[in-house]
Protein backbone atom coordinates (compact mmCIF):
# COMPACT_ATOMS: atom_id res chain seq x y z
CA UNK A 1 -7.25 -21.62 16.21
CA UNK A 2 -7.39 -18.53 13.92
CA UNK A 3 -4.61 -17.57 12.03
CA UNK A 4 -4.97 -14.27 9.78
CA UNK A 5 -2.34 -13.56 7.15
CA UNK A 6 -2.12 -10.05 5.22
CA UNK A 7 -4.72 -8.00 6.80
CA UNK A 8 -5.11 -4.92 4.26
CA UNK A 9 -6.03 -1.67 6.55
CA UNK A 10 -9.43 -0.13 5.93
CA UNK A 11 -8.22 2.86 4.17
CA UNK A 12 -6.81 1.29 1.60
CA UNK A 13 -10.12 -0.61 0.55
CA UNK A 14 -11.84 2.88 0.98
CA UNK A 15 -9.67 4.36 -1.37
CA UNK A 16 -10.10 1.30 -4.00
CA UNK A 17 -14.12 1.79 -3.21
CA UNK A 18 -13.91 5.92 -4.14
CA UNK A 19 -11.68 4.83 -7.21
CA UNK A 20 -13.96 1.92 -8.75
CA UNK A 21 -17.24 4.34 -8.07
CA UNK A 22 -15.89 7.19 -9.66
CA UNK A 23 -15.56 5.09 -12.92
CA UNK A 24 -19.09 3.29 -12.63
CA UNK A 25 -21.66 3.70 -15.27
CA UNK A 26 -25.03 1.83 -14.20
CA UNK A 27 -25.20 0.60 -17.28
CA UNK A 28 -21.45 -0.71 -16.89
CA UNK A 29 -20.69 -3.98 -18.80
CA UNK A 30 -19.15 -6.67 -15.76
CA UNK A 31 -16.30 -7.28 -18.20
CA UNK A 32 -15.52 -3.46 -18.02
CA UNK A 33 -15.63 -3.86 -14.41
CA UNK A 34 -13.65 -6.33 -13.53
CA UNK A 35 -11.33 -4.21 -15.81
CA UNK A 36 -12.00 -1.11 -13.78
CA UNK A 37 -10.85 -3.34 -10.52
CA UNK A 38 -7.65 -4.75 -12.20
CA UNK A 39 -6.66 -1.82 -12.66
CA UNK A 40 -7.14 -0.33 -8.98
CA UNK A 41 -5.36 -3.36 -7.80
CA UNK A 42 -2.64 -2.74 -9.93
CA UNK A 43 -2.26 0.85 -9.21
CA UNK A 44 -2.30 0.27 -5.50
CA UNK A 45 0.11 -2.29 -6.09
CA UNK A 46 2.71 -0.78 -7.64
CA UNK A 47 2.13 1.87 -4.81
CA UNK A 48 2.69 -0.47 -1.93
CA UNK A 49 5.72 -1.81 -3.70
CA UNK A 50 7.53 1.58 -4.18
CA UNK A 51 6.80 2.17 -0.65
CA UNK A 52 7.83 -1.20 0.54
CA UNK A 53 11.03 -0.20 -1.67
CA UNK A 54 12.16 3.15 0.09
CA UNK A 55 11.39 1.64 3.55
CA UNK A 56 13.60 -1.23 2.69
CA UNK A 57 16.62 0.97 1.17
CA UNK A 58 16.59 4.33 3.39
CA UNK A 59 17.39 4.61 6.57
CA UNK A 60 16.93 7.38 8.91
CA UNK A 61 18.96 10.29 9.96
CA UNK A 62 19.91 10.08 13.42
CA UNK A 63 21.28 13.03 14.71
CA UNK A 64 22.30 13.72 18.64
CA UNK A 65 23.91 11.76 21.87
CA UNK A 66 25.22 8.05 20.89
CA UNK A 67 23.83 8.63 17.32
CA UNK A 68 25.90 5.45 15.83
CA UNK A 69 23.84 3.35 18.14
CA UNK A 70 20.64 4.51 17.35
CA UNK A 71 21.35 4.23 13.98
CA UNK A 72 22.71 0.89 14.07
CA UNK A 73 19.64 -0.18 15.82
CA UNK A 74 16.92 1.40 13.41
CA UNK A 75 18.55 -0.59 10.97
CA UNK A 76 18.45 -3.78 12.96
């Protein structure tokens, strides 16, 4: 039995490919890589936890028929 934890979606390892090749040198140094990839990590990071932020403290605007249950259950 398989069990995968914390799948990351391709786009976001696309978009920390395109940042770390923008900033390679082929004459890069691998301590000023590894650099170079801490730091992508940490930008996407802090990304994922501002999102993970506003999806955890906003809620939706429900507007229309039996709006006070819809609401109650996109909070739920």
């Amino acid at each position: 039995m398989t069990i995968v934890v914390g799948i990351r979606s391709t786009q976001r390892v696309e978009s920390m490919h395109i940042t770390i090749k923008v900033g390679l040198d082929p004459n890069i140094k691998l301590y000023k890589l590894v650099q170079l990839h801490e730091q992508v990590i940490v930008e996407h990071r802090d990304k994922d936890g501002h999102s993970d932020h506003i999806t955890i403290h906003t809620y939706s605007v429900i507007e229309g028929v039996l709006c006070s249950i819809k609401s109650h259950a996109a909070k739920v």
